[in-house]
Protein backbone atom coordinates (compact mmCIF):
# COMPACT_ATOMS: atom_id res chain seq x y z
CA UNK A 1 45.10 -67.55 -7.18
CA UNK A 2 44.03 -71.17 -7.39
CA UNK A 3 47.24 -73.50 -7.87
CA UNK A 4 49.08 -76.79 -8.66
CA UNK A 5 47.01 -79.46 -6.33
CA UNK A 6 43.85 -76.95 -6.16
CA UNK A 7 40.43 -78.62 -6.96
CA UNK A 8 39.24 -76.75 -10.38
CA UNK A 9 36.38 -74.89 -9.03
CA UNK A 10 32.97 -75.82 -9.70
CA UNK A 11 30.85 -73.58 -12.45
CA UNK A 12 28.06 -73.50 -15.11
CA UNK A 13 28.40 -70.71 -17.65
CA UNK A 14 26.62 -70.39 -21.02
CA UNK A 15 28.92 -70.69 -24.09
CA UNK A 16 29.07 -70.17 -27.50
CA UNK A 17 29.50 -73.49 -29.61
CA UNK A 18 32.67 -74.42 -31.51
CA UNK A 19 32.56 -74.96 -34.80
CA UNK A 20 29.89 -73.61 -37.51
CA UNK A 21 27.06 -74.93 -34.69
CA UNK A 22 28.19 -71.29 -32.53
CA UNK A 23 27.09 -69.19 -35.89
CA UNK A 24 23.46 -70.29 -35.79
CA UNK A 25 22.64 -67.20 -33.76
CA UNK A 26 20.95 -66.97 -30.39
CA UNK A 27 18.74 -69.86 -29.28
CA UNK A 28 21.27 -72.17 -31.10
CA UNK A 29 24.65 -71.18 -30.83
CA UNK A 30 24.47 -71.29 -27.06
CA UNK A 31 25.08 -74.48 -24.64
CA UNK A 32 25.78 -74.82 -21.13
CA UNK A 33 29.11 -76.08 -19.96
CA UNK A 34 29.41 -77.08 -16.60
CA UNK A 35 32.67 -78.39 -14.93
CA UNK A 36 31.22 -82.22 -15.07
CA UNK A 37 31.02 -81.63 -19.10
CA UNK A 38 33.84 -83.84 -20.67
CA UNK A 39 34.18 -85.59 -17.37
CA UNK A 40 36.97 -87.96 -17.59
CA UNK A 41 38.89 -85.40 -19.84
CA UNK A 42 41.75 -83.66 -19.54
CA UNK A 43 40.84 -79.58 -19.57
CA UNK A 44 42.45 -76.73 -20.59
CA UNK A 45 40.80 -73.38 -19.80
CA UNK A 46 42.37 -70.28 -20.88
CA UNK A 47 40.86 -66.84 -20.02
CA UNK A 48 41.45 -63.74 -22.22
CA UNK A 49 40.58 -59.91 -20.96
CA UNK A 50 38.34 -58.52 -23.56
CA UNK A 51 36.17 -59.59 -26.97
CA UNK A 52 36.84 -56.92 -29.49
CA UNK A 53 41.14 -56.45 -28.75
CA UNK A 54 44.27 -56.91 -30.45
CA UNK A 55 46.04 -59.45 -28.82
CA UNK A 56 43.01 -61.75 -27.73
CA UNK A 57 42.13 -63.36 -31.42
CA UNK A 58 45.75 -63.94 -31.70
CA UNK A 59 45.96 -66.34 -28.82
CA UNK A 60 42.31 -67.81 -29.27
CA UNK A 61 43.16 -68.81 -33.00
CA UNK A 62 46.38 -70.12 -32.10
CA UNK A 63 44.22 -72.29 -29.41
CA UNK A 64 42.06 -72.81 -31.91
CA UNK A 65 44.30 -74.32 -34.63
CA UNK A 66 45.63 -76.70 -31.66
CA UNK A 67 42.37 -77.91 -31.07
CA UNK A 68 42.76 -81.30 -32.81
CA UNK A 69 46.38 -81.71 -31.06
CA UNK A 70 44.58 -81.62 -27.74
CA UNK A 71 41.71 -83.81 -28.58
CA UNK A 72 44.69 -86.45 -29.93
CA UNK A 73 45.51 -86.39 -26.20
CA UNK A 74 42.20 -86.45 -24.54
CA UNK A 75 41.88 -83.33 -23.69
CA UNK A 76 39.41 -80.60 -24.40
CA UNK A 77 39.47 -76.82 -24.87
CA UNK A 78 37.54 -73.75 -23.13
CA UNK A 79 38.22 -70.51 -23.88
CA UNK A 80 36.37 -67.73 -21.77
CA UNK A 81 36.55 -64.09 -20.67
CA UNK A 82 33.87 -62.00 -18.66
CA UNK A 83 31.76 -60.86 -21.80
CA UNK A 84 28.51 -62.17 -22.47
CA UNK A 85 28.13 -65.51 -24.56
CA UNK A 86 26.01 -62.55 -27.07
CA UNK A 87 29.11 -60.44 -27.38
CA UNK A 88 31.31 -63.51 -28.48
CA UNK A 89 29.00 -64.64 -31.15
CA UNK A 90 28.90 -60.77 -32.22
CA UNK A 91 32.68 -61.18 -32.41
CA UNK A 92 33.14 -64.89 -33.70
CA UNK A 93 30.54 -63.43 -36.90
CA UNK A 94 32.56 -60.25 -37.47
CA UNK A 95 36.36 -61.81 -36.42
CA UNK A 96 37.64 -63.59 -39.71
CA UNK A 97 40.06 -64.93 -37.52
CA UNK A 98 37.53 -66.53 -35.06
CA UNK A 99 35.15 -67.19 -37.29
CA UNK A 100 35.09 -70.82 -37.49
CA UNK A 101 36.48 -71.52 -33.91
CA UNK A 102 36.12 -75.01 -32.74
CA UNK A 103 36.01 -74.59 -29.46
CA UNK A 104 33.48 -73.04 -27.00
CA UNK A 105 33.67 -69.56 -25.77
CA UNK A 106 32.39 -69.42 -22.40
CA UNK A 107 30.97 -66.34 -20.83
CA UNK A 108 31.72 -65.56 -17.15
CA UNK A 109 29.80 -62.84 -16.92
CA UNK A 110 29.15 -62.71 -12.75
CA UNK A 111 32.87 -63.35 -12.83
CA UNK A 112 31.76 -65.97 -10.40
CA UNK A 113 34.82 -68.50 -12.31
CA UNK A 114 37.46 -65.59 -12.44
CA UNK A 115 36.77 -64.79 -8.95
CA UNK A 116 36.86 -68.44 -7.56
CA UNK A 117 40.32 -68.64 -9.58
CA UNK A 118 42.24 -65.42 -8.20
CA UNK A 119 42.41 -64.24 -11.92
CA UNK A 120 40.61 -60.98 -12.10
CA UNK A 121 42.98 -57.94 -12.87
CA UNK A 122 42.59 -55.39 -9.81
CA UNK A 123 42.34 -51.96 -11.82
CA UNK A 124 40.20 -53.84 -15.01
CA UNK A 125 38.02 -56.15 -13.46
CA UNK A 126 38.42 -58.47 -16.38
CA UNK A 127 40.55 -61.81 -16.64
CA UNK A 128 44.03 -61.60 -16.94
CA UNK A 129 45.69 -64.15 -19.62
CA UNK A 130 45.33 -67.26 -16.85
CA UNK A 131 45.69 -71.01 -18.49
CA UNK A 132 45.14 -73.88 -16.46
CA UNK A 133 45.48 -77.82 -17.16
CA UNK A 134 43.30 -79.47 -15.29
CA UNK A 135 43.42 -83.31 -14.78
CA UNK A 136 40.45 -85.66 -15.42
CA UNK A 137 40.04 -85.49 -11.41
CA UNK A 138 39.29 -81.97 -11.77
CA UNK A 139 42.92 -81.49 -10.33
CA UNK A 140 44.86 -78.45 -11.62
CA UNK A 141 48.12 -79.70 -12.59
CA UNK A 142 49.33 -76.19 -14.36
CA UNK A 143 48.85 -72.66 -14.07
CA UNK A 144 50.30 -69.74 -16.11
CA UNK A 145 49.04 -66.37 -16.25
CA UNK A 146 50.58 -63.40 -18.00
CA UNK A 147 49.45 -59.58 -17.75
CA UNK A 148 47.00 -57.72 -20.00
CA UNK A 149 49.23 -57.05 -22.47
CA UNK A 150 51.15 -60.09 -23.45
CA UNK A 151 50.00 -62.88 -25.54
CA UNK A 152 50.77 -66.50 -24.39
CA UNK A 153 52.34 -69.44 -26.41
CA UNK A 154 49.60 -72.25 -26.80
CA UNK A 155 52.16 -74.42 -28.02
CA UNK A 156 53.94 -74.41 -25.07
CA UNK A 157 50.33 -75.75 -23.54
CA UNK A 158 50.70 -78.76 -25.65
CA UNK A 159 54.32 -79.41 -24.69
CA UNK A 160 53.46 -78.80 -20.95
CA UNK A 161 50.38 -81.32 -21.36
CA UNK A 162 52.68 -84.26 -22.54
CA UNK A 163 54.58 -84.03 -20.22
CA UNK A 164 51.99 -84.39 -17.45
CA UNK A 165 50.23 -87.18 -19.55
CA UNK A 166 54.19 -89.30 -19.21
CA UNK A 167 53.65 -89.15 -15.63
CA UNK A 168 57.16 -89.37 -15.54
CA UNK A 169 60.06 -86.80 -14.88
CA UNK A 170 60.81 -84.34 -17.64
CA UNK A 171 63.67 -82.53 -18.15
CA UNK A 172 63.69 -78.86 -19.13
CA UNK A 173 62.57 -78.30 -22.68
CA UNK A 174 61.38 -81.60 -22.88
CA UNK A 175 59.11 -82.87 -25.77
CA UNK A 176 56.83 -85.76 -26.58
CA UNK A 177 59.18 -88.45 -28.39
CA UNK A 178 62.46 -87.64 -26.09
CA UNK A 179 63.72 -89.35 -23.66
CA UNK A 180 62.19 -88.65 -19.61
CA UNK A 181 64.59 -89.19 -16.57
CA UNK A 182 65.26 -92.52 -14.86
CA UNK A 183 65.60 -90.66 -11.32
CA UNK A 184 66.75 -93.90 -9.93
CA UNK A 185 69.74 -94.31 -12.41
CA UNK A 186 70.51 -90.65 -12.30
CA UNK A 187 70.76 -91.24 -8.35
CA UNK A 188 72.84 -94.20 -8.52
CA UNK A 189 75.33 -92.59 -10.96
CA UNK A 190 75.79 -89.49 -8.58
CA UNK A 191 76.62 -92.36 -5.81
């Protein structure tokens, strides 16, 4: 699995617009996202197993509500799974709790991303729950992935994301607003 320090791979997938532009149906609702779109940007991608689930809407609307909390801090949201960008605007239509996502849904249908990342479960052939930060060098600077059957916390996302944005060191639990570590006084009072 790609890392801390890895280059986010390169990729161009079709996706289903955020927002009420993704319910025009097909021929509108679709764009192409490439990994130069939002260049400059901070990225978060976060990969779900399968449309049509339990747990998946959960974490996508949770994303979802966040979206403005990531834009605040220059940063942009993908969500994507191996479906087709036809079966997410099936699903965005008929999902009440989807239904006016902002963000896009990108469809990795070769599994040509999910491959290139290390993030396809063995046995299901779909993404596991993989988030990555990535900074506006195309750098990953985070990584999390959890198994098929446990949701993730997209508030700890934000958290993690402020702290990479201080460029400073940040204690354990650490939030936006507290105080970061002067490594230099912390070494001279151990002296």
């Amino acid at each position: 699995m790609l890392t801390v320090g890895d280059k986010f791979p390169t990729f161009a997938l079709t996706a289903v617009k955020g927002g009420k532009e993704g319910l025009g149906g097909p021929g509108v609702s679709f764009t192409e996202i490439t990994n130069e779109t939002d260049a400059g940007k901070w990225k978060i991608v976060f990969f779900w197993p399968k449309d049509f689930t339990f747990i998946c809407p959960t974490e996508i609307a949770a994303f979802g509500k966040l979206a403005g909390e990531f834009a605040d801090r220059d940063a942009v949201l993908y969500g994507a799974s191996t479906d087709s960008e036809f079966v997410h605007l099936n699903w965005r239509v008929y999902n009440d709790d989807i239904r006016d996502l902002p963000i896009p849904m990108l469809a990795d249908v070769k599994r040509e991303l999910s491959t290139a990342l290390g993030i396809l479960d063995k046995e299901a052939g779909v993404a596991l729950r993989a988030t990555f930060i990535v900074d506006p060098d195309g750098t990953i600077q985070w990584a999390s992935v959890n198994g098929l059957n446990v949701g993730r916390n997209p508030q700890e996302v934000v958290r993690v994301l402020d702290a990479l944005q201080t460029d400073e060191l940040c204690p354990c639990n650490w939030e936006k607003g507290k105080d970061v570590l002067n490594a230099q006084a912390l070494f001279e009072k151990a002296a």
